[in-house]
C-alpha atoms as a PDB file:
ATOM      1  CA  UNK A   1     -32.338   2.788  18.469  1.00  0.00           C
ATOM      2  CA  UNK A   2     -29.428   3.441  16.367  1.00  0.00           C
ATOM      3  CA  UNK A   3     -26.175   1.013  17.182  1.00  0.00           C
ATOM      4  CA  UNK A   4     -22.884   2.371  16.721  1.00  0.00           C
ATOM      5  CA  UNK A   5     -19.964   0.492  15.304  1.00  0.00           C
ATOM      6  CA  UNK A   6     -18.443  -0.179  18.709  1.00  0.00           C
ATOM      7  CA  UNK A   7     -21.837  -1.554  19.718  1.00  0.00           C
ATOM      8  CA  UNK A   8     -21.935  -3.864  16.843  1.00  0.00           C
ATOM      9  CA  UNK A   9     -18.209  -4.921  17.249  1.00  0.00           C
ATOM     10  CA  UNK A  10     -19.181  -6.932  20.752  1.00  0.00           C
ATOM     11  CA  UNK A  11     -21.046  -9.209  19.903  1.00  0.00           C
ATOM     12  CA  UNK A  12     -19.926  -9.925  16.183  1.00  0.00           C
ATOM     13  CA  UNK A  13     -16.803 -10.333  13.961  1.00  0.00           C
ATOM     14  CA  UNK A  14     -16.718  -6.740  12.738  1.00  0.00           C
ATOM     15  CA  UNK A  15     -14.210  -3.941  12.493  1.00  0.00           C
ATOM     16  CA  UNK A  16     -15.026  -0.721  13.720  1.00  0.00           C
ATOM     17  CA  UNK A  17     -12.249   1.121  12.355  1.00  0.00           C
ATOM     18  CA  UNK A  18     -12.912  -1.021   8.805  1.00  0.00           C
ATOM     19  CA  UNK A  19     -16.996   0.338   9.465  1.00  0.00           C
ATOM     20  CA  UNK A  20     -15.467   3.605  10.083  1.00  0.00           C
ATOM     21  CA  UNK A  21     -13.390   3.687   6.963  1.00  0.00           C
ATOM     22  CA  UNK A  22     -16.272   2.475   4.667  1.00  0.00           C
ATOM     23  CA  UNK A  23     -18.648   4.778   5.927  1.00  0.00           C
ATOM     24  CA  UNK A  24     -17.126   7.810   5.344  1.00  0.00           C
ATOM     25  CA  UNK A  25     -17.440   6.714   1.444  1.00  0.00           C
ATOM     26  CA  UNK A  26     -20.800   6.110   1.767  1.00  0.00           C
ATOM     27  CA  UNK A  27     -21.769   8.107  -1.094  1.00  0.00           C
ATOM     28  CA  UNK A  28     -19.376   7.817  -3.295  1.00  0.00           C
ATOM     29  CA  UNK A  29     -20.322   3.729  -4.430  1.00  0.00           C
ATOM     30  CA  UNK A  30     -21.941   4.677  -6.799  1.00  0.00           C
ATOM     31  CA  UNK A  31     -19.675   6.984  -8.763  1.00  0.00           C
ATOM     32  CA  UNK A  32     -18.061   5.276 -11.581  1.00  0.00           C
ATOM     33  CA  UNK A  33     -15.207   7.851 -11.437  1.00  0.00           C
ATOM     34  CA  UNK A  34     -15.414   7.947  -7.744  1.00  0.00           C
ATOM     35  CA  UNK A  35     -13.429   6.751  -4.930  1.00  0.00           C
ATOM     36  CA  UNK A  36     -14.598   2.623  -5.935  1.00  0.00           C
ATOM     37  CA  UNK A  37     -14.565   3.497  -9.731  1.00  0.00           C
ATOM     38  CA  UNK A  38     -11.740  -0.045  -9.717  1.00  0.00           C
ATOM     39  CA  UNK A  39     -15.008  -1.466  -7.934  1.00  0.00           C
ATOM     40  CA  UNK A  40     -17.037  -0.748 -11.134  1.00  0.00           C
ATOM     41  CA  UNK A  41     -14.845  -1.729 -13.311  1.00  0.00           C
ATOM     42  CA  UNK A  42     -13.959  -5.468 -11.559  1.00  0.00           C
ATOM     43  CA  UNK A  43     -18.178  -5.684 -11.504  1.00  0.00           C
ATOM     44  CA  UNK A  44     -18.700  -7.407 -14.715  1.00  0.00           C
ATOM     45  CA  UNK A  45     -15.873 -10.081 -13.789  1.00  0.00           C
ATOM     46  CA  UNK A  46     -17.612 -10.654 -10.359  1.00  0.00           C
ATOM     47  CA  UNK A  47     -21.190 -10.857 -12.562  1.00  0.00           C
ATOM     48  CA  UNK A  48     -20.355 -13.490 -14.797  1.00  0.00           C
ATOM     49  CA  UNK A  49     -18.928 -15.637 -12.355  1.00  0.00           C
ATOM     50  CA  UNK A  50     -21.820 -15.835 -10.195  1.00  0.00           C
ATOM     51  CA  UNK A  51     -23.915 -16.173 -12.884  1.00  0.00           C
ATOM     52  CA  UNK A  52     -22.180 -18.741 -14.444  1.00  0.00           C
ATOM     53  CA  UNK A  53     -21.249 -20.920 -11.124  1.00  0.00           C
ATOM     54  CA  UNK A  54     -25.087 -20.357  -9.786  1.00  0.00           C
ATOM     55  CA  UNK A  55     -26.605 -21.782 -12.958  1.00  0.00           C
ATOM     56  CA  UNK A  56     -24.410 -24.251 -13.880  1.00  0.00           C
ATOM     57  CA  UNK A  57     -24.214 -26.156 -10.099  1.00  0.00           C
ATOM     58  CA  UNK A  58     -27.598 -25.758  -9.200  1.00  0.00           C
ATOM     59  CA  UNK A  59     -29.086 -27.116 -12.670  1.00  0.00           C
ATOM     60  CA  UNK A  60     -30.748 -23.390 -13.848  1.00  0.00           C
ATOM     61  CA  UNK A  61     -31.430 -22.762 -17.447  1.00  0.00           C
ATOM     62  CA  UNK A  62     -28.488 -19.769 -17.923  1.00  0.00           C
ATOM     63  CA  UNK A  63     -30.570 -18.207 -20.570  1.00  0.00           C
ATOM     64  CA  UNK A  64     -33.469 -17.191 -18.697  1.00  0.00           C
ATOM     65  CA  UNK A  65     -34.533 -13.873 -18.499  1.00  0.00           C
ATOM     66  CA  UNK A  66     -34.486 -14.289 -14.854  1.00  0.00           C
ATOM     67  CA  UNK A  67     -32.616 -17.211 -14.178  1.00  0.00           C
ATOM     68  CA  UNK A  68     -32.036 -16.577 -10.205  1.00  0.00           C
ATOM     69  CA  UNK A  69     -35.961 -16.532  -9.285  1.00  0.00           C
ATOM     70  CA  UNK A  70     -37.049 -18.116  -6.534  1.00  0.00           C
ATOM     71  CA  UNK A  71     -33.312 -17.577  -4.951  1.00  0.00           C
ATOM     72  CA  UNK A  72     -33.178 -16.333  -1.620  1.00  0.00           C
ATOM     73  CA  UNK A  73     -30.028 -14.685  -1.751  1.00  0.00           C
ATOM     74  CA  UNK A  74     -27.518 -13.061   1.140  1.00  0.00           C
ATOM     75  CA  UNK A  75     -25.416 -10.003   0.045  1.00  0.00           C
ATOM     76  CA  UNK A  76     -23.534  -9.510   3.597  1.00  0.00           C
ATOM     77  CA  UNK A  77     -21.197  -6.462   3.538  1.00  0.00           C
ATOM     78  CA  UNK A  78     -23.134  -5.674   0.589  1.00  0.00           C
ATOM     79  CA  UNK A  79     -21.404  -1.642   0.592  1.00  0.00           C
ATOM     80  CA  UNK A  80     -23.524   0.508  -1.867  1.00  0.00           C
ATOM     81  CA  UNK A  81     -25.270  -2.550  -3.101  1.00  0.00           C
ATOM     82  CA  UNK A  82     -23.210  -3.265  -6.301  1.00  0.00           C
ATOM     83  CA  UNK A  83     -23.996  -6.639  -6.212  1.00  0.00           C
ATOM     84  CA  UNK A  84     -27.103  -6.443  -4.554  1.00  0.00           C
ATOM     85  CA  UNK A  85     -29.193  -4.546  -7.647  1.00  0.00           C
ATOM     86  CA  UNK A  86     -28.120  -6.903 -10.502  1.00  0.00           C
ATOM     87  CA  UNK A  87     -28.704  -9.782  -8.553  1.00  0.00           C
ATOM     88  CA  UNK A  88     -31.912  -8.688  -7.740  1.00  0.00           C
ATOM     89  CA  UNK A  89     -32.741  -7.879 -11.634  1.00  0.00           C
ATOM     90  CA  UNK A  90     -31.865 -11.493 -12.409  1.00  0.00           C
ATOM     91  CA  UNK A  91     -34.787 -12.399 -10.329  1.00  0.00           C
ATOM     92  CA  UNK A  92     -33.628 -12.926  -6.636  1.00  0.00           C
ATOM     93  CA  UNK A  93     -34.436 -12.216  -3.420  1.00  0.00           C
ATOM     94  CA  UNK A  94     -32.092 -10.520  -1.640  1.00  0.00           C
ATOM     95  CA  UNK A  95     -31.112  -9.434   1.508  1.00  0.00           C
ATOM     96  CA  UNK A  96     -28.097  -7.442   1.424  1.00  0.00           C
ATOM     97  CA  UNK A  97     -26.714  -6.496   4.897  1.00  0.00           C
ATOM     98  CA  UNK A  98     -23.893  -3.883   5.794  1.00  0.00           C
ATOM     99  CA  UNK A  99     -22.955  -2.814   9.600  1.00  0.00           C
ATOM    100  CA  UNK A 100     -22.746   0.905   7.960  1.00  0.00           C
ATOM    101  CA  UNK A 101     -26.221   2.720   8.491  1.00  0.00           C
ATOM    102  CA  UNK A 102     -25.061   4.995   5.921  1.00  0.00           C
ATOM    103  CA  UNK A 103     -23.535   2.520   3.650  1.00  0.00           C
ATOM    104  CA  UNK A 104     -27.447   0.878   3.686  1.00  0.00           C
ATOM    105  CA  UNK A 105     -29.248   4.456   3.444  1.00  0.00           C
ATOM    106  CA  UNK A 106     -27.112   5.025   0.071  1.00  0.00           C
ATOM    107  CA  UNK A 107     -27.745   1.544  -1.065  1.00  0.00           C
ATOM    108  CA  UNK A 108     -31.612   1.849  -0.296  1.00  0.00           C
ATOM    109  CA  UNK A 109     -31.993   5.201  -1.860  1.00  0.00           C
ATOM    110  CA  UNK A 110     -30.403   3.816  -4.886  1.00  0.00           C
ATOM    111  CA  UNK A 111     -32.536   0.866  -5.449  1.00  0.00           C
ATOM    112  CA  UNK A 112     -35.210   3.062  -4.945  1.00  0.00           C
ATOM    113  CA  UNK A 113     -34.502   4.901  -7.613  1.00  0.00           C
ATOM    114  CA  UNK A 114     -33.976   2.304  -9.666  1.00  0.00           C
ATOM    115  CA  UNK A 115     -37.386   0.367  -8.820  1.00  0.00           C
ATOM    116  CA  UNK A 116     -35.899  -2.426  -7.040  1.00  0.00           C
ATOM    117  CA  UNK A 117     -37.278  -4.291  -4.324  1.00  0.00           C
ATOM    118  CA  UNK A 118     -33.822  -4.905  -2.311  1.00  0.00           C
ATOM    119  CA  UNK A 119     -34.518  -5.666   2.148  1.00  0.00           C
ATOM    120  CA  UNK A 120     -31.948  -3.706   2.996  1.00  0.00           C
ATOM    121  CA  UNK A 121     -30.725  -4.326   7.059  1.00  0.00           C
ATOM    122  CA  UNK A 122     -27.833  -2.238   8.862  1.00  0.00           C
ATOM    123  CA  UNK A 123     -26.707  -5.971  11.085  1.00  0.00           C
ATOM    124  CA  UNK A 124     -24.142  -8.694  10.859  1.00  0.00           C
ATOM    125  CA  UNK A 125     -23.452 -12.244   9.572  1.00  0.00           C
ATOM    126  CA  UNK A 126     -23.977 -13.094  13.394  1.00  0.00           C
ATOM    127  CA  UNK A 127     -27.299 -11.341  13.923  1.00  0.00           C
ATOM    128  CA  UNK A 128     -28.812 -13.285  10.771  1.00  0.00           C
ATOM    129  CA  UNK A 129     -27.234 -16.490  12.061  1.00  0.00           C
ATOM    130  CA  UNK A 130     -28.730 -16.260  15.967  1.00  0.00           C
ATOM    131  CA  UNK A 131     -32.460 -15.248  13.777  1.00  0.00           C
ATOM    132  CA  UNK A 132     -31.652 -18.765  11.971  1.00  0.00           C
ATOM    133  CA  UNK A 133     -31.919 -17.121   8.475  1.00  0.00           C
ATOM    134  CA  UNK A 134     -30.877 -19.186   5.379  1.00  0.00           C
ATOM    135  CA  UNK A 135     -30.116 -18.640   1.867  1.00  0.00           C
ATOM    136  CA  UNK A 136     -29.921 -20.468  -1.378  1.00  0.00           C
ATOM    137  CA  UNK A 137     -26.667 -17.957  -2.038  1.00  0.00           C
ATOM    138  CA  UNK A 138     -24.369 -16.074  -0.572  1.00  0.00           C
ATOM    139  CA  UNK A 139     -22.331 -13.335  -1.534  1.00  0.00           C
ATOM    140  CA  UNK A 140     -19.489 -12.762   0.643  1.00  0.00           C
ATOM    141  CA  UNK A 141     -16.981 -10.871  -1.489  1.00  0.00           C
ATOM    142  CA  UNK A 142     -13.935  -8.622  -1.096  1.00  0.00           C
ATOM    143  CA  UNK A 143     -15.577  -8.655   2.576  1.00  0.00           C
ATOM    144  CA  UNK A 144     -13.570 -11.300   4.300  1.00  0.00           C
ATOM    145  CA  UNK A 145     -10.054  -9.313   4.752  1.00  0.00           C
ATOM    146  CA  UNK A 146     -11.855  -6.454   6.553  1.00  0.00           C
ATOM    147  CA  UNK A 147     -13.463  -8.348   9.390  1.00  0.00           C
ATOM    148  CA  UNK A 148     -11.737  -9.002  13.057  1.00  0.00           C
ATOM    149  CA  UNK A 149     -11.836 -12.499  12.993  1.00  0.00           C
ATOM    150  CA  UNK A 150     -12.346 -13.961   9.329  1.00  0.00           C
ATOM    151  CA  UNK A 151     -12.229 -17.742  10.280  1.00  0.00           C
ATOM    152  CA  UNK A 152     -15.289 -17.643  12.516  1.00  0.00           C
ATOM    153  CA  UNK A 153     -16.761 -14.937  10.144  1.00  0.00           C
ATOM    154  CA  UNK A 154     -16.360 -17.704   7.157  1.00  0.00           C
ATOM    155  CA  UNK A 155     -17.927 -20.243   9.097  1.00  0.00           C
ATOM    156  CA  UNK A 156     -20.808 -18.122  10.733  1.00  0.00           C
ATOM    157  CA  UNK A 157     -21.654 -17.045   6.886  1.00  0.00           C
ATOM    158  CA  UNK A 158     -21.263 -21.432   5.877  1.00  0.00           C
ATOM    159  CA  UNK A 159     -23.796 -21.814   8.472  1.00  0.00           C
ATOM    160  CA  UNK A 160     -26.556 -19.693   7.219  1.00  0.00           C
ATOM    161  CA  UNK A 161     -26.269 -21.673   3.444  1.00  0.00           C
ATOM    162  CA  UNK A 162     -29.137 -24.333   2.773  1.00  0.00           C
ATOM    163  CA  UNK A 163     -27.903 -27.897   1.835  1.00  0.00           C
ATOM    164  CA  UNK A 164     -26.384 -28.003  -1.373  1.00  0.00           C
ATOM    165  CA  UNK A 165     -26.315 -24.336  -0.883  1.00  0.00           C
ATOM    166  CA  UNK A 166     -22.992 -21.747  -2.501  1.00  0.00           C
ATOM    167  CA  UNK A 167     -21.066 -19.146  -1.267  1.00  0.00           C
ATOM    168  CA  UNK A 168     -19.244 -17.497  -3.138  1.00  0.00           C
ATOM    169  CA  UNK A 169     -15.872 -15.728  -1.552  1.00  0.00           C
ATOM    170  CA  UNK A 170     -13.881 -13.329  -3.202  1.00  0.00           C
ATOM    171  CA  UNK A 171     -10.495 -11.752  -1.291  1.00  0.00           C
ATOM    172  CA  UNK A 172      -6.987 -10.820  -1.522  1.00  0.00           C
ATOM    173  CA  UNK A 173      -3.783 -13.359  -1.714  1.00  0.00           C
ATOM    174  CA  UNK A 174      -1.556 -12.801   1.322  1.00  0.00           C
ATOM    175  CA  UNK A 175       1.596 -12.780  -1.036  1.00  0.00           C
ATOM    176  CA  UNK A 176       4.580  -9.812  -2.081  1.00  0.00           C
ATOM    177  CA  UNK A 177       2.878  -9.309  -5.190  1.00  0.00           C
ATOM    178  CA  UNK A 178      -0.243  -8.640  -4.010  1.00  0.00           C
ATOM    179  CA  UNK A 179       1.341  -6.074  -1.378  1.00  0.00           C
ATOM    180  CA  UNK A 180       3.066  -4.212  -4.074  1.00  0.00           C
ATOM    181  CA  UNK A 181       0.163  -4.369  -6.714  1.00  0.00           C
ATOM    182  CA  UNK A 182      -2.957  -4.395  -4.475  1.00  0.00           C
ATOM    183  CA  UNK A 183      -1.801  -1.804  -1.894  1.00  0.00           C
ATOM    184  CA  UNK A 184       1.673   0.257  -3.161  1.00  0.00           C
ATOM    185  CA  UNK A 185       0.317   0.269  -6.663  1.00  0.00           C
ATOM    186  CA  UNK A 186      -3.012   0.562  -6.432  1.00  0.00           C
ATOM    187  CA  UNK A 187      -3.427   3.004  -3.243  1.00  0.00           C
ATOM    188  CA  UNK A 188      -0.531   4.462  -3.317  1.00  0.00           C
ATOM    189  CA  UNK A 189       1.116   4.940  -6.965  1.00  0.00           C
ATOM    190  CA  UNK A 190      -1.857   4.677  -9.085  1.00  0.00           C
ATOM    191  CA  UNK A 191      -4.751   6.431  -6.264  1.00  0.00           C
ATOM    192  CA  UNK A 192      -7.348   3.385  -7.134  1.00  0.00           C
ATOM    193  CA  UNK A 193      -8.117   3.536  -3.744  1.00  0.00           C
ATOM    194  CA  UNK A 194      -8.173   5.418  -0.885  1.00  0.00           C
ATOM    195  CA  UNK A 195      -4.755   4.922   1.273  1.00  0.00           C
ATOM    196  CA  UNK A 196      -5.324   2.255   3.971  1.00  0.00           C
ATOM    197  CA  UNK A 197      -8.106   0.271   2.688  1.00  0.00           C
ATOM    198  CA  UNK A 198      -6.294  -2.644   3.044  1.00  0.00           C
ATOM    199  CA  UNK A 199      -3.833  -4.202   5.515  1.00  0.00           C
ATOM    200  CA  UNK A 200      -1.906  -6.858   4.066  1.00  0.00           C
ATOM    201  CA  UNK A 201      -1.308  -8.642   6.933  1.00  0.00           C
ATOM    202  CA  UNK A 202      -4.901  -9.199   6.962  1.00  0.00           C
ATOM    203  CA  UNK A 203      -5.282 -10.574   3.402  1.00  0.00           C
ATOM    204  CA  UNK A 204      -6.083 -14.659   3.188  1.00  0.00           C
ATOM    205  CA  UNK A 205      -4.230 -17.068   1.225  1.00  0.00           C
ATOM    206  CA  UNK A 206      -6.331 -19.475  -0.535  1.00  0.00           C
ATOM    207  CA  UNK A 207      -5.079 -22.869   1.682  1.00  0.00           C
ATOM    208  CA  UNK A 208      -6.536 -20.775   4.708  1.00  0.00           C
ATOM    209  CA  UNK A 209      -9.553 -19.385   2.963  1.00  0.00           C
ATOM    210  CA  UNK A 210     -10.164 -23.524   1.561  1.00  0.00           C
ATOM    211  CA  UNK A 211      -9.175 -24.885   5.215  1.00  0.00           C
ATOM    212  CA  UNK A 212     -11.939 -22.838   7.130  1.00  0.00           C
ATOM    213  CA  UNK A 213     -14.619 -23.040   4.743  1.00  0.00           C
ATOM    214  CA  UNK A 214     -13.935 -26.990   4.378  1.00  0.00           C
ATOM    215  CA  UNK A 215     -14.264 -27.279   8.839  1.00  0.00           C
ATOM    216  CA  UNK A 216     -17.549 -25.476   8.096  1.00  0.00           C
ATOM    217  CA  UNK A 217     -18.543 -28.212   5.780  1.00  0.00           C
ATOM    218  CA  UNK A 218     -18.381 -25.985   3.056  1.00  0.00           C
ATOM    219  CA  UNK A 219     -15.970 -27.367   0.600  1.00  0.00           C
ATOM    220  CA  UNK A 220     -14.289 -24.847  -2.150  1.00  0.00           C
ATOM    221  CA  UNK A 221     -15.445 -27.007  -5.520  1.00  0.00           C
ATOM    222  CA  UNK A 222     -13.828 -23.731  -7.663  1.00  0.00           C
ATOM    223  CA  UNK A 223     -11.367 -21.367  -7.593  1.00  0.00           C
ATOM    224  CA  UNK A 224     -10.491 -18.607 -10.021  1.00  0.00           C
ATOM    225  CA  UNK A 225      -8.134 -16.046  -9.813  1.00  0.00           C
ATOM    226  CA  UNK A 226      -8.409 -12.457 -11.331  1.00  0.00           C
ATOM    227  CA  UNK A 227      -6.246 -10.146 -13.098  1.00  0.00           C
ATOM    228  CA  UNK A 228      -5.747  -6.393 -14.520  1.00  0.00           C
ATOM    229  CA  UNK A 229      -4.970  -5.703 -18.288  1.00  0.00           C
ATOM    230  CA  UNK A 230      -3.404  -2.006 -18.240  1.00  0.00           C
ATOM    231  CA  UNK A 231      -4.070  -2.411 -21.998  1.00  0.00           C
ATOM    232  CA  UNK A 232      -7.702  -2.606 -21.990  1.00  0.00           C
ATOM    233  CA  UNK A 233      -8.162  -0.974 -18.668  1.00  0.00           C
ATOM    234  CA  UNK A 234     -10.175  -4.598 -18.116  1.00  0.00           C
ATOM    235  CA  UNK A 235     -10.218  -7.071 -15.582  1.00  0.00           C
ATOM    236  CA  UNK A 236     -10.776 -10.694 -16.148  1.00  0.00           C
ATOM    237  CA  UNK A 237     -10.820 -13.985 -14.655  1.00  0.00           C
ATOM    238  CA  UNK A 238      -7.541 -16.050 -14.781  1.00  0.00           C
ATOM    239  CA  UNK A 239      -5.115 -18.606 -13.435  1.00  0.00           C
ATOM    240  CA  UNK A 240      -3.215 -16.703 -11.673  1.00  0.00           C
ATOM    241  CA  UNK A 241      -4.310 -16.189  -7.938  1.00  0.00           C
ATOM    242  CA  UNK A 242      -1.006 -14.147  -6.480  1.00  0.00           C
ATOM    243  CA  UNK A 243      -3.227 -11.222  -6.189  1.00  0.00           C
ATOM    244  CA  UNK A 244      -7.293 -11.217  -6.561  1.00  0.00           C
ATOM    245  CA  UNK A 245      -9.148 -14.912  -5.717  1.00  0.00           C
ATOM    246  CA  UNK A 246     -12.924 -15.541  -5.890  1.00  0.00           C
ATOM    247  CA  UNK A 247     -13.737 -19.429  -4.646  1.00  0.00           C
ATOM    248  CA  UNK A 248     -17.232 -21.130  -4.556  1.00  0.00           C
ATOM    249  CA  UNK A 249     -17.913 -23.526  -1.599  1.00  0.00           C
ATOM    250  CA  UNK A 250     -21.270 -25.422  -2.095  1.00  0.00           C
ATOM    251  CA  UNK A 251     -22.592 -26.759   1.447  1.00  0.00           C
ATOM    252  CA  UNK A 252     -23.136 -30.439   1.803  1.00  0.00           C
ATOM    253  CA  UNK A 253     -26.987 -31.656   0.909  1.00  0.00           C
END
């Protein structure tokens, strides 16, 4: 039997209206020139990073053609499956999880297409946790500032990592500059996104994001922030972390 968002929403840290929002995009992910075309284009940032982090702290030979097998990996609010597909052509297995049934039905006709083996699941961080599913990694980005409670969300995610496990967290800087760049300039000036996909009030400043995930014996061990060059139409990692963050928290062994 189907759930509905409002189902969901009882017994877990979700957002219906956030569900809601991100389902009625549902097929646009994976338009380049579509409603998450800034999506596409911050990809290859958010690539290399995990890539880089994954086989550098857990000891894996970066130049292998598949350097993440034998990696159970957890995309959670995985969206269209962005992440999902190139993580699963560097050799993981992943399980990429999205309260949207139509967010996963785009996702899983995609990989389909594509030949990838991707267990797709319409749940929550919370349903995973009460099965007692782990993971070697987990993805857990540009999720955070769209759930109802993101301190127990952070720590329900923590919970699910294996010792010595990483999760990687990518969000949105609770700061004035990231209200006018991140939601007057980008949803409202320039049209990157769709008007209200973010709230700033709901965005996380690193001390929180590092405070929660440190109580869930998690500690952050790296933080990078990310910026846009209008020059090259690029984006690229960076000190700066008044707008875009990604962290890496590695679970204690």
């Amino acid at each position: 039997m189907n759930q509905t968002a409002q189902d969901i929403a009882q017994r877990t840290s979700v957002d219906p209206a956030e569900v809601e929002r991100f389902s009625a995009l549902a097929a646009e992910w994976w338009n380049p020139n579509g409603k998450f075309a800034v999506l596409h284009k911050f990809n290859p940032v958010r690539l290399d990073y995990i890539r880089e982090q994954v086989t550098a702290r857990l000891r894996i030979d970066p130049n292998q053609r598949e350097p993440f097998k034998g990696l159970r990996f957890l995309d959670i609010g995985c969206g269209g499956g962005l992440l999902s597909e190139p993580m699963a052509r560097l050799g993981a297995d992943v399980v990429a999880v999205d309260p949207s049934e139509k967010n996963i039905k785009t996702a899983s006709v995609h990989a389909a297409e594509q030949g990838l083996d991707i267990d797709y699941r319409a749940s929550t961080a919370e349903d995973l946790a009460a099965a007692g599913e782990q993971f070697d990694v987990i993805l857990n980005m540009e999720v955070i500032e769209h759930v109802a409670d993101p301190a127990q969300f952070a720590a329900t995610c923590a919970g699910m990592l294996k010792p010595g496990g990483l999760m990687f967290v990518a969000t949105l800087n609770r700061t004035l500059k990231a209200l006018g760049l991140a939601i007057i300039g980008a949803e409202y000036v320039l049209g990157w996104l769709p008007k209200g996909t973010h709230q700033w009030e709901k965005f996380i400043t690193p001390d929180e994001l590092k405070s929660w995930l440190a109580a869930a014996d998690c500690p952050v061990v790296e933080t990078s922030g990310v910026t846009y060059s209008p020059l090259s139409n690029t984006w690229r990692k960076a000190a700066d972390t008044d707008v875009n963050y990604m962290v890496v928290c590695q679970k204690a062994k």
